[in-house]
PDB file of N, CA and C in Angstrom:
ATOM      1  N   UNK A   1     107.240 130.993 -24.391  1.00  0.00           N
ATOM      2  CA  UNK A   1     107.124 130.324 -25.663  1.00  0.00           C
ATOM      3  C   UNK A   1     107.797 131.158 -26.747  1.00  0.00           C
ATOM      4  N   UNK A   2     108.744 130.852 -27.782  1.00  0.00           N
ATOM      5  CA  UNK A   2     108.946 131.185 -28.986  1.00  0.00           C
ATOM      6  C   UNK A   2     107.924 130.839 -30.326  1.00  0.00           C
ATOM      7  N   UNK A   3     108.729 131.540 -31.256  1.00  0.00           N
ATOM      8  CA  UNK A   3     107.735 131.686 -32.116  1.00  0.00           C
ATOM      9  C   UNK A   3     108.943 130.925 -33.151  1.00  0.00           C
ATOM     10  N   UNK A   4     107.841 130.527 -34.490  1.00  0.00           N
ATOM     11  CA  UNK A   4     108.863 130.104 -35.559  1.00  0.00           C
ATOM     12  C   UNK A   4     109.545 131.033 -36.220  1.00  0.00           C
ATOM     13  N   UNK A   5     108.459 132.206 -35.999  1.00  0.00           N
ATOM     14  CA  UNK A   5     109.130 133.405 -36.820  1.00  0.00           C
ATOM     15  C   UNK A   5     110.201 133.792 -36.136  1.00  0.00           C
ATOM     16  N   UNK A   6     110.569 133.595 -34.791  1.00  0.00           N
ATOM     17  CA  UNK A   6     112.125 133.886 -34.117  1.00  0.00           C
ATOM     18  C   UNK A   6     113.309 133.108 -34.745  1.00  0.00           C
ATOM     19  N   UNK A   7     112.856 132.222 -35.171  1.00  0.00           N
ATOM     20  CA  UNK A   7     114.013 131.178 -35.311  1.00  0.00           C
ATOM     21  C   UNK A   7     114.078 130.615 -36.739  1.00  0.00           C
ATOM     22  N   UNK A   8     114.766 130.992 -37.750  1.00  0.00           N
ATOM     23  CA  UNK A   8     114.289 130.619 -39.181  1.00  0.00           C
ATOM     24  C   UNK A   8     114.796 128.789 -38.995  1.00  0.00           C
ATOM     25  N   UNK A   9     114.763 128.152 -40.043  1.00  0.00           N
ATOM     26  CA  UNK A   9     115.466 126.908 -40.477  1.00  0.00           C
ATOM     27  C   UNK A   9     116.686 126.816 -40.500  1.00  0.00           C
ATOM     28  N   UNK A  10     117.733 126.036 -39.520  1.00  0.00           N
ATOM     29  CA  UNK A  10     119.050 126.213 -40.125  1.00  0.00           C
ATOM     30  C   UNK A  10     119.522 127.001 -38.590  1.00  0.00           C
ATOM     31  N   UNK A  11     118.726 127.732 -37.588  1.00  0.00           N
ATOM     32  CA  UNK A  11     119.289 128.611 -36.507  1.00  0.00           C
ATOM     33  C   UNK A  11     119.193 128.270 -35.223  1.00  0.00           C
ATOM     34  N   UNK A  12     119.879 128.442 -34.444  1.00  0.00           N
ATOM     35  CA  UNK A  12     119.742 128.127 -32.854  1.00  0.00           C
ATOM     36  C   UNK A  12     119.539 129.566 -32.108  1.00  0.00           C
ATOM     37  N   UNK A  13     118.627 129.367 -30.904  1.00  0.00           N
ATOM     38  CA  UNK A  13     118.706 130.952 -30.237  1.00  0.00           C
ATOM     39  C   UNK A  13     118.547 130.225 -28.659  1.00  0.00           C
ATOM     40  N   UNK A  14     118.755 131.168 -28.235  1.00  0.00           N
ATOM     41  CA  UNK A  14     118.369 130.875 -26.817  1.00  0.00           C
ATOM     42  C   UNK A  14     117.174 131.709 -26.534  1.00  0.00           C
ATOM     43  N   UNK A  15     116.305 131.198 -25.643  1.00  0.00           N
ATOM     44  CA  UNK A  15     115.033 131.806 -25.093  1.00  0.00           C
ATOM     45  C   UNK A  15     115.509 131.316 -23.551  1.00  0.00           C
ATOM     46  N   UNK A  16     114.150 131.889 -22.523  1.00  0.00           N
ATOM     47  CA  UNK A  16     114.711 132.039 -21.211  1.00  0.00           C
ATOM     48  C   UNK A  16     113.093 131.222 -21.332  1.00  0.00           C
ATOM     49  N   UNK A  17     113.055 130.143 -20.250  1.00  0.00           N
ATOM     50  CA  UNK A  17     111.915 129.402 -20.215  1.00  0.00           C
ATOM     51  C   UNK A  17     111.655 129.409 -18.270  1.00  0.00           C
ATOM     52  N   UNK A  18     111.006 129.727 -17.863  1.00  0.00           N
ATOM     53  CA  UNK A  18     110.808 129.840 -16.266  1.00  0.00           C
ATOM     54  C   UNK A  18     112.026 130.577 -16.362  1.00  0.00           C
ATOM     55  N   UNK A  19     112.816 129.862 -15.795  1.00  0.00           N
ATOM     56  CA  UNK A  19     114.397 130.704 -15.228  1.00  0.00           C
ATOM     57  C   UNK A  19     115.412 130.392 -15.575  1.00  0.00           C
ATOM     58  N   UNK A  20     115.492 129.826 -17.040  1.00  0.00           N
ATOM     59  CA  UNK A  20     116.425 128.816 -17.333  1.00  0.00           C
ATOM     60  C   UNK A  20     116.341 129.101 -19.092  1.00  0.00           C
ATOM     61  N   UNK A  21     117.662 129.166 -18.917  1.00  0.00           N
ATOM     62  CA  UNK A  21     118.066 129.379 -20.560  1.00  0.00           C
ATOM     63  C   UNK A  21     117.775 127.883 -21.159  1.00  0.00           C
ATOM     64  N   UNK A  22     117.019 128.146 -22.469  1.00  0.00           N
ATOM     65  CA  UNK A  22     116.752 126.920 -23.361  1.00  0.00           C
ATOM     66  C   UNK A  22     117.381 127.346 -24.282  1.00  0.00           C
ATOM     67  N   UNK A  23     118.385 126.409 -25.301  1.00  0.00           N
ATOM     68  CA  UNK A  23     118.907 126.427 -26.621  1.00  0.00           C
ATOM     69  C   UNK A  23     117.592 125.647 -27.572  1.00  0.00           C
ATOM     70  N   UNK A  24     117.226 126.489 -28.356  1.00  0.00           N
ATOM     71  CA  UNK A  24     115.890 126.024 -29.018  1.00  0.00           C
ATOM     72  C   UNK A  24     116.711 125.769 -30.838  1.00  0.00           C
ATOM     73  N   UNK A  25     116.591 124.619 -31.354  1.00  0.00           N
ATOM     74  CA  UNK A  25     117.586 124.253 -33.227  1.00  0.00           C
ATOM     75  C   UNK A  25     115.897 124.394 -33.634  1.00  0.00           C
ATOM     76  N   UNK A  26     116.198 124.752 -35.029  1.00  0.00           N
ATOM     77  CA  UNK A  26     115.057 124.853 -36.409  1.00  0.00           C
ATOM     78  C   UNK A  26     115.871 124.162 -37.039  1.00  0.00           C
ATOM     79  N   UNK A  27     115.714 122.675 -37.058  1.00  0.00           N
ATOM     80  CA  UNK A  27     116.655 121.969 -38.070  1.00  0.00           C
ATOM     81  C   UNK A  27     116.040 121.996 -39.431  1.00  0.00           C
ATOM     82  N   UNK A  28     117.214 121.733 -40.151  1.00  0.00           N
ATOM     83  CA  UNK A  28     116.661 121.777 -41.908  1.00  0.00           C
ATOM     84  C   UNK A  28     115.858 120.734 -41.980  1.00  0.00           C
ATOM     85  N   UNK A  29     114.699 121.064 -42.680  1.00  0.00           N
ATOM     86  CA  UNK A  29     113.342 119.695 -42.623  1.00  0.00           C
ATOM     87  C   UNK A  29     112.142 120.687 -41.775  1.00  0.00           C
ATOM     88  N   UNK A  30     112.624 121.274 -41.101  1.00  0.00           N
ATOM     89  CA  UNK A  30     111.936 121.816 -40.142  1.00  0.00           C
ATOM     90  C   UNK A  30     111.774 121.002 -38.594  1.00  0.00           C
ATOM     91  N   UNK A  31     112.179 120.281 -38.485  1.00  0.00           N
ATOM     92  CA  UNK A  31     112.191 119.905 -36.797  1.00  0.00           C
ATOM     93  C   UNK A  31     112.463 121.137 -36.043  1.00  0.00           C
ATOM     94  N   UNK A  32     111.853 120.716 -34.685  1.00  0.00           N
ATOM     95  CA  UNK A  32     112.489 121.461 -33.326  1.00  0.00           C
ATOM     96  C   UNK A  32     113.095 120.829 -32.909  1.00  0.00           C
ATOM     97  N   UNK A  33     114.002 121.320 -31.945  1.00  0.00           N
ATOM     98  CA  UNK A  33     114.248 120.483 -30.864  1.00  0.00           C
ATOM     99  C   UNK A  33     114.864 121.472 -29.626  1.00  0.00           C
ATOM    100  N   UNK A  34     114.605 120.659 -28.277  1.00  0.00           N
ATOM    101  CA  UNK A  34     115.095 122.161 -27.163  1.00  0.00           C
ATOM    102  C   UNK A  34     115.944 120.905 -26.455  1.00  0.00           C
ATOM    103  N   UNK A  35     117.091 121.526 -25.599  1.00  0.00           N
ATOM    104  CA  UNK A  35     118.371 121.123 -24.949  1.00  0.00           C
ATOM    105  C   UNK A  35     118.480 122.623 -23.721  1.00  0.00           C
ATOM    106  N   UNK A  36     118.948 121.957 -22.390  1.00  0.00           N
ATOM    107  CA  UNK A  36     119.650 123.301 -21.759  1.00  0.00           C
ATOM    108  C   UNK A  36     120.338 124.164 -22.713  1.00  0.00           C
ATOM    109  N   UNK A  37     120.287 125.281 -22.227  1.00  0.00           N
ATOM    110  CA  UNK A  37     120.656 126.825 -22.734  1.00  0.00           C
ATOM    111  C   UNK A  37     122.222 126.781 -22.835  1.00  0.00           C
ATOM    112  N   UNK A  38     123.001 125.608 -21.836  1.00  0.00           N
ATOM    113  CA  UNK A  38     124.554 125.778 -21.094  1.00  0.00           C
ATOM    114  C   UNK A  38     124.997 124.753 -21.095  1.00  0.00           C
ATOM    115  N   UNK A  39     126.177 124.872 -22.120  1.00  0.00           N
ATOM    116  CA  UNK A  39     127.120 123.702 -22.156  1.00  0.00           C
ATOM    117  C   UNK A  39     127.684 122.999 -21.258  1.00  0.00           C
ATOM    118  N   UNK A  40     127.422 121.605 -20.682  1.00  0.00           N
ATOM    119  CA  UNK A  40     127.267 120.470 -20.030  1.00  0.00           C
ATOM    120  C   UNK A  40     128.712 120.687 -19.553  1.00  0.00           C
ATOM    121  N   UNK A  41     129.864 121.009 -20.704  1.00  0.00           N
ATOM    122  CA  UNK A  41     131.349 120.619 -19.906  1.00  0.00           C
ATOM    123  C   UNK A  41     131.652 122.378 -18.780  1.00  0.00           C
ATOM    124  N   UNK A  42     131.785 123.980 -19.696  1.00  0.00           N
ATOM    125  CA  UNK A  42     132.093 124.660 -18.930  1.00  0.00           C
ATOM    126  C   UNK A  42     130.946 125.517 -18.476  1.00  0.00           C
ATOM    127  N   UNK A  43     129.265 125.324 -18.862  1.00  0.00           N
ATOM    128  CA  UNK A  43     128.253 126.391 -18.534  1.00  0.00           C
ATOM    129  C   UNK A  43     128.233 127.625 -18.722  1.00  0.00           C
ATOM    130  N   UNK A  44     129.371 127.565 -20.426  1.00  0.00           N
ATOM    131  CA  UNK A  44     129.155 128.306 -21.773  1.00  0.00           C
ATOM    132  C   UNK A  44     127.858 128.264 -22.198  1.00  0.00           C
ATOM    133  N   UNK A  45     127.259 129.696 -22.929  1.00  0.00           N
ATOM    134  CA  UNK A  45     125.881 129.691 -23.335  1.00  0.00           C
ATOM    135  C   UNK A  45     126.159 128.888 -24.643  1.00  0.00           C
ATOM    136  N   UNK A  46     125.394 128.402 -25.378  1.00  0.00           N
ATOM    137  CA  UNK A  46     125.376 126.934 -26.516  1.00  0.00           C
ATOM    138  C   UNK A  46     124.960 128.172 -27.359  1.00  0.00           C
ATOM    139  N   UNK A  47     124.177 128.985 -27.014  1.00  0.00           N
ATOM    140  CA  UNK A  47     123.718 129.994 -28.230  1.00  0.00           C
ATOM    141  C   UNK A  47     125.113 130.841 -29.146  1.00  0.00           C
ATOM    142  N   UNK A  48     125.903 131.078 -27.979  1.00  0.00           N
ATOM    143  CA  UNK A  48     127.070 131.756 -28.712  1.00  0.00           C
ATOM    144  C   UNK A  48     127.928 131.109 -29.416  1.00  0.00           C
ATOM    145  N   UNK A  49     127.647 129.687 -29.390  1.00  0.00           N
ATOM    146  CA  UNK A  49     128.487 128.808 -30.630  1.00  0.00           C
ATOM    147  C   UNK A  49     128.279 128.728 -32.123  1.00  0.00           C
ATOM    148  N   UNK A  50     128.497 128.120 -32.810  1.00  0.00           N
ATOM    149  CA  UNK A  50     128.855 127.715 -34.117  1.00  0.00           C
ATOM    150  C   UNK A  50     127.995 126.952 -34.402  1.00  0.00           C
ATOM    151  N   UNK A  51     127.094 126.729 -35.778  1.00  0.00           N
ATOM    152  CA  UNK A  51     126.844 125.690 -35.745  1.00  0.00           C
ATOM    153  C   UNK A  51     126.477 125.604 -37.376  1.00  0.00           C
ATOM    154  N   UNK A  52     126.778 124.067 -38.055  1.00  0.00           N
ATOM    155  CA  UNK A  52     127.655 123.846 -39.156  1.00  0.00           C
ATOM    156  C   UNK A  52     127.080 122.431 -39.095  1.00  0.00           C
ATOM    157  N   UNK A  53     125.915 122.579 -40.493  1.00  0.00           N
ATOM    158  CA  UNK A  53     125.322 120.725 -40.842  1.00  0.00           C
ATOM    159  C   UNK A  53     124.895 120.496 -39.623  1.00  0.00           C
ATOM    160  N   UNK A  54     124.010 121.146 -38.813  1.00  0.00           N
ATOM    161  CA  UNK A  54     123.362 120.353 -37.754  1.00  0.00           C
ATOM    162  C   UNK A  54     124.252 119.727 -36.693  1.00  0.00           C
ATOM    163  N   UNK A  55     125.771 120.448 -35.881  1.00  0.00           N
ATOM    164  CA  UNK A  55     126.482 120.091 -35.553  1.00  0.00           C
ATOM    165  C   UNK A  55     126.702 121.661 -34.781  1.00  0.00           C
ATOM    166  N   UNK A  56     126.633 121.678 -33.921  1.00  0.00           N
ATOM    167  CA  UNK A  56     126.993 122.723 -32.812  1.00  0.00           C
ATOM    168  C   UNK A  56     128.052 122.683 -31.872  1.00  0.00           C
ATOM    169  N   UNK A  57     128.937 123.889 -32.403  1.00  0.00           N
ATOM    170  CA  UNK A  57     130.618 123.775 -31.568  1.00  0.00           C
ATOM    171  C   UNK A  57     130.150 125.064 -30.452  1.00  0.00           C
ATOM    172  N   UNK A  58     130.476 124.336 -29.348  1.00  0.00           N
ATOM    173  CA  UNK A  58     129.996 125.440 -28.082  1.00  0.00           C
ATOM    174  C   UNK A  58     131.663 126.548 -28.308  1.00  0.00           C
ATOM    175  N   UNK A  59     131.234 127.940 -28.486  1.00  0.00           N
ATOM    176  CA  UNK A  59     132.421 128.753 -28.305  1.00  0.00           C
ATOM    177  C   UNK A  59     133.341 128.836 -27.162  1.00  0.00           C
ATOM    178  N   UNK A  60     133.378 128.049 -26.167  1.00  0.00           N
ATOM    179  CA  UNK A  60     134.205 127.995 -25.016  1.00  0.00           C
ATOM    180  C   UNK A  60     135.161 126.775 -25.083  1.00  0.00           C
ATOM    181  N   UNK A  61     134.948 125.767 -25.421  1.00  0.00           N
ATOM    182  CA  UNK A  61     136.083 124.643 -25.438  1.00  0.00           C
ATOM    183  C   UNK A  61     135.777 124.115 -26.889  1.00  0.00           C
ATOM    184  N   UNK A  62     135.239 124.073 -27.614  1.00  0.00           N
ATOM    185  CA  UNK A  62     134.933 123.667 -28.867  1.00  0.00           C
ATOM    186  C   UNK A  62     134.347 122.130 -28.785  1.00  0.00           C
ATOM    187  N   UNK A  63     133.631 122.128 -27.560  1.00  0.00           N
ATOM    188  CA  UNK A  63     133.321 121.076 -27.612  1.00  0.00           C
ATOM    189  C   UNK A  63     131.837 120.653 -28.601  1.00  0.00           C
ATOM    190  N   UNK A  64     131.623 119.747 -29.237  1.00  0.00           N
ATOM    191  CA  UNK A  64     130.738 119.334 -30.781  1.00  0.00           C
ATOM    192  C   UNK A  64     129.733 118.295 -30.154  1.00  0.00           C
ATOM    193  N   UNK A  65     127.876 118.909 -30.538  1.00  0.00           N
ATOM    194  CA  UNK A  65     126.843 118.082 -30.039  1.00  0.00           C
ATOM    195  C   UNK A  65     126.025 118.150 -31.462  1.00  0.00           C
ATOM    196  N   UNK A  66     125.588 116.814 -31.365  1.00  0.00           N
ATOM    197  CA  UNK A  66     124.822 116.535 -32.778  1.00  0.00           C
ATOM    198  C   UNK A  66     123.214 117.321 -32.293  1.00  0.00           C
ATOM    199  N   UNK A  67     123.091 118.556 -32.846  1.00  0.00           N
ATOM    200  CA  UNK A  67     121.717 119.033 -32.607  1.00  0.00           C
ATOM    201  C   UNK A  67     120.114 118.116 -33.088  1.00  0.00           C
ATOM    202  N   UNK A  68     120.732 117.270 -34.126  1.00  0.00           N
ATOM    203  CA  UNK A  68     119.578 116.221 -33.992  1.00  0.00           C
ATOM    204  C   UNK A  68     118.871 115.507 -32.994  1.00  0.00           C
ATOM    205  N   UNK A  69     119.944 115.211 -32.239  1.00  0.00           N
ATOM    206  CA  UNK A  69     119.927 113.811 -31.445  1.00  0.00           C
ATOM    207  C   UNK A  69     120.430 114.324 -29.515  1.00  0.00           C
ATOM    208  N   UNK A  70     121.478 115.530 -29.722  1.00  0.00           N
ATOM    209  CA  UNK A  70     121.870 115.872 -28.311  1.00  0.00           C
ATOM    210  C   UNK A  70     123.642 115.413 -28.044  1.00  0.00           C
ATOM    211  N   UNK A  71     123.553 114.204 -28.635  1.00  0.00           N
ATOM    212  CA  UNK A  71     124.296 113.820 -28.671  1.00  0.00           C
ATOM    213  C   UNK A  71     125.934 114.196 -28.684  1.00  0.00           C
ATOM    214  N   UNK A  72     126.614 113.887 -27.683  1.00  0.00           N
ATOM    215  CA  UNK A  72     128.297 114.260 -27.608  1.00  0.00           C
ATOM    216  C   UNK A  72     128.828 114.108 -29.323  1.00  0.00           C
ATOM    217  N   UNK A  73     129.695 114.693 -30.141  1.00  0.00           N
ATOM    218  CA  UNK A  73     130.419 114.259 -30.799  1.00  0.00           C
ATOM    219  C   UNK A  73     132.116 114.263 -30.948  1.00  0.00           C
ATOM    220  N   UNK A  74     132.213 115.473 -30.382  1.00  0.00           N
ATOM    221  CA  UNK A  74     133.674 115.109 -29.556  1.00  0.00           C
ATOM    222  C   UNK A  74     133.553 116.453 -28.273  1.00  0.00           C
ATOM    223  N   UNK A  75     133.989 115.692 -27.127  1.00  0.00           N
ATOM    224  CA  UNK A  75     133.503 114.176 -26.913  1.00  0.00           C
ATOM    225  C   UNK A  75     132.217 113.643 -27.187  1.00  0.00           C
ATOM    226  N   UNK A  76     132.540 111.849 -27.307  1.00  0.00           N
ATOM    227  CA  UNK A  76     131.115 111.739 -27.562  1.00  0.00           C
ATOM    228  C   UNK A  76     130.714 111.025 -26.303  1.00  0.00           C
ATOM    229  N   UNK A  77     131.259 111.566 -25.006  1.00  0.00           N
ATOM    230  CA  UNK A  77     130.965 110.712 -23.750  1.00  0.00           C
ATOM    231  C   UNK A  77     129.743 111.434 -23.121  1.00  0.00           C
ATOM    232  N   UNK A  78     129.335 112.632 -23.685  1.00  0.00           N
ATOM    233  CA  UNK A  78     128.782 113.887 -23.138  1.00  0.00           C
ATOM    234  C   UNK A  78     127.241 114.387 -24.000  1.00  0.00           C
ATOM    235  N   UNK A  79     126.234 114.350 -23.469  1.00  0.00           N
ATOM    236  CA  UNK A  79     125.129 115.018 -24.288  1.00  0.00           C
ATOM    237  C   UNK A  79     124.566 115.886 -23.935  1.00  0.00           C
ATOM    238  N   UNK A  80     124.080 116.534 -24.365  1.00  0.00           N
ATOM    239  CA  UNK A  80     122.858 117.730 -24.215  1.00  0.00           C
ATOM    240  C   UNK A  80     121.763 116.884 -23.306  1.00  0.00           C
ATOM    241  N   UNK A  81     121.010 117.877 -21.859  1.00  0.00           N
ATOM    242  CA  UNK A  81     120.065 117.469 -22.073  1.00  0.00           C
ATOM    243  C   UNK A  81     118.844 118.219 -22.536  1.00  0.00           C
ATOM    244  N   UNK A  82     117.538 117.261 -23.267  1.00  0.00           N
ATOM    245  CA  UNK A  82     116.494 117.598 -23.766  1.00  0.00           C
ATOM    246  C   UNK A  82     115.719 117.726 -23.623  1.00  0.00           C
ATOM    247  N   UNK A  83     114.284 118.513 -23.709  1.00  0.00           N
ATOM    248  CA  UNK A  83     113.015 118.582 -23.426  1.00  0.00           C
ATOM    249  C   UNK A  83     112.219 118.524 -24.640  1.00  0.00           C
ATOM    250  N   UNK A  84     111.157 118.170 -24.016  1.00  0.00           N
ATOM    251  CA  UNK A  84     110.239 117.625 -25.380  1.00  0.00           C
ATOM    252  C   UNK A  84     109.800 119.144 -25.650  1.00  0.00           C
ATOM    253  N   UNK A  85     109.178 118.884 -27.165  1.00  0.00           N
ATOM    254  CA  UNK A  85     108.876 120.612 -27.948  1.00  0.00           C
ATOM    255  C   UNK A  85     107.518 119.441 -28.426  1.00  0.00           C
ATOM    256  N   UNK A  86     106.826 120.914 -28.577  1.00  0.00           N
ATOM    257  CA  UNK A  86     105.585 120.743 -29.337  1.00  0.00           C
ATOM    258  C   UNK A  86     104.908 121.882 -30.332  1.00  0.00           C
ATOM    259  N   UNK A  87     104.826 122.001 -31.244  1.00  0.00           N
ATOM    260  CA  UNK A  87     103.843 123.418 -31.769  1.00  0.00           C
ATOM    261  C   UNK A  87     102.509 123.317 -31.678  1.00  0.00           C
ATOM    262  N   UNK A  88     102.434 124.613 -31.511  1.00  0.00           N
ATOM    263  CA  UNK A  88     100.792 125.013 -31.082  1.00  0.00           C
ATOM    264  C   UNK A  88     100.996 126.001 -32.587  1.00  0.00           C
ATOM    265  N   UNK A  89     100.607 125.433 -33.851  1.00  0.00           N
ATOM    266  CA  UNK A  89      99.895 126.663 -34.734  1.00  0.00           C
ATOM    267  C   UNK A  89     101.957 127.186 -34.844  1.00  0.00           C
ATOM    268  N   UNK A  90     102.297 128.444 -34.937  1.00  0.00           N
ATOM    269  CA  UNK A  90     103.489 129.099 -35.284  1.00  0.00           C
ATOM    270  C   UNK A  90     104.564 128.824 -33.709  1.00  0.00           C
ATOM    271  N   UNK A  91     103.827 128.797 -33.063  1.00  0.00           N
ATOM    272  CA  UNK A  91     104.324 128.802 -31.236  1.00  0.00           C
ATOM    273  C   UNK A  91     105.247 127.533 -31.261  1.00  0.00           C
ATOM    274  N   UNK A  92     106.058 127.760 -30.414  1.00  0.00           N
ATOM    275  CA  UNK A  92     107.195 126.537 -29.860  1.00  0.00           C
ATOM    276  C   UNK A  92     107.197 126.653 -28.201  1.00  0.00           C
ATOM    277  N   UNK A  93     106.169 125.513 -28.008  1.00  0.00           N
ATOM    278  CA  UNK A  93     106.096 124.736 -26.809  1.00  0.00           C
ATOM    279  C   UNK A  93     107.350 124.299 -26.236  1.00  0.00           C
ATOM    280  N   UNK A  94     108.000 124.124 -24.931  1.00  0.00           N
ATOM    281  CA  UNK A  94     108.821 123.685 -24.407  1.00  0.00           C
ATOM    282  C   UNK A  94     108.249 123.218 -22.947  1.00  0.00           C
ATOM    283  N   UNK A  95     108.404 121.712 -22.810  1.00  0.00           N
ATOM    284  CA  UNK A  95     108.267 121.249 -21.202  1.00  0.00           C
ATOM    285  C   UNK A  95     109.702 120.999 -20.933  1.00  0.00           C
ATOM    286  N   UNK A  96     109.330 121.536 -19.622  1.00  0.00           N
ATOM    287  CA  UNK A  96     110.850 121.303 -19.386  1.00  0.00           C
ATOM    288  C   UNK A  96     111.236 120.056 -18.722  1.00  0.00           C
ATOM    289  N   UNK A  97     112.248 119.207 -18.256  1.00  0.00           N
ATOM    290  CA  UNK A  97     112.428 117.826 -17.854  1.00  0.00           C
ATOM    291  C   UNK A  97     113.409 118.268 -16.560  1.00  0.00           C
ATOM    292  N   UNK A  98     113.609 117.552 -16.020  1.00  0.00           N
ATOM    293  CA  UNK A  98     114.497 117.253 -14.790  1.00  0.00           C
ATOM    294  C   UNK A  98     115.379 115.944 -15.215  1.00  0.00           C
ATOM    295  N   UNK A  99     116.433 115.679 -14.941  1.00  0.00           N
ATOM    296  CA  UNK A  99     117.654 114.693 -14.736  1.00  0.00           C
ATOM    297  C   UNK A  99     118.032 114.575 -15.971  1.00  0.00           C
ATOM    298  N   UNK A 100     119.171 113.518 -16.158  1.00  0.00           N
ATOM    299  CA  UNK A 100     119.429 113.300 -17.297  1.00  0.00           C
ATOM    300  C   UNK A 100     118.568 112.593 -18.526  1.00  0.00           C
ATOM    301  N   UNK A 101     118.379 113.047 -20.334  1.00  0.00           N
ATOM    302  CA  UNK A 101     117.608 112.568 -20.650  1.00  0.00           C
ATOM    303  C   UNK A 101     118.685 112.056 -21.867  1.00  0.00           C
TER     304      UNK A 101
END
């Protein structure tokens, strides 16, 4: 589990959840949201990218996912997948999912 205090508003980090890198966003508003740790096209870490208005450029192909939503934006044939988050109190819950979501 992460904490909020790891992750201000506005930041992405990666945490290691069982055995598996999670990319965990503190979107502005305060949402969570968690996605695999590894970019879908080359299994670039998502943490070492860019990210600009809630819009995350993975540093390996520059490929662009709407951290709101998961969502491909170029391409937009391609998404993140997601796991549901929950807070407990300051804590960031992560279940993790299987297949595409």
């Amino acid at each position: 589990m992460a904490s909020l205090d790891d992750l201000w508003e506005g930041e992405v980090a990666e945490f290691e959840v069982g055995d598996r890198p999670i990319l965990i966003a503190h979107l502005r508003g305060g949402a969570i949201r968690a996605y695999d740790g590894l970019c879908p096209h080359a299994g670039f870490p998502l943490a070492d990218g860019d990210v600009d208005d809630e819009i995350l450029t993975c540093g390996a192909h520059s490929w662009e996912f709407d951290l709101s939503t998961g969502a491909g934006v170029n391409p937009a044939n391609c998404r993140l997948r997601s796991h549901p988050v929950r807070l407990e109190g300051d804590q960031i819950a992560i279940l993790l999912t299987e297949g595409d979501r």
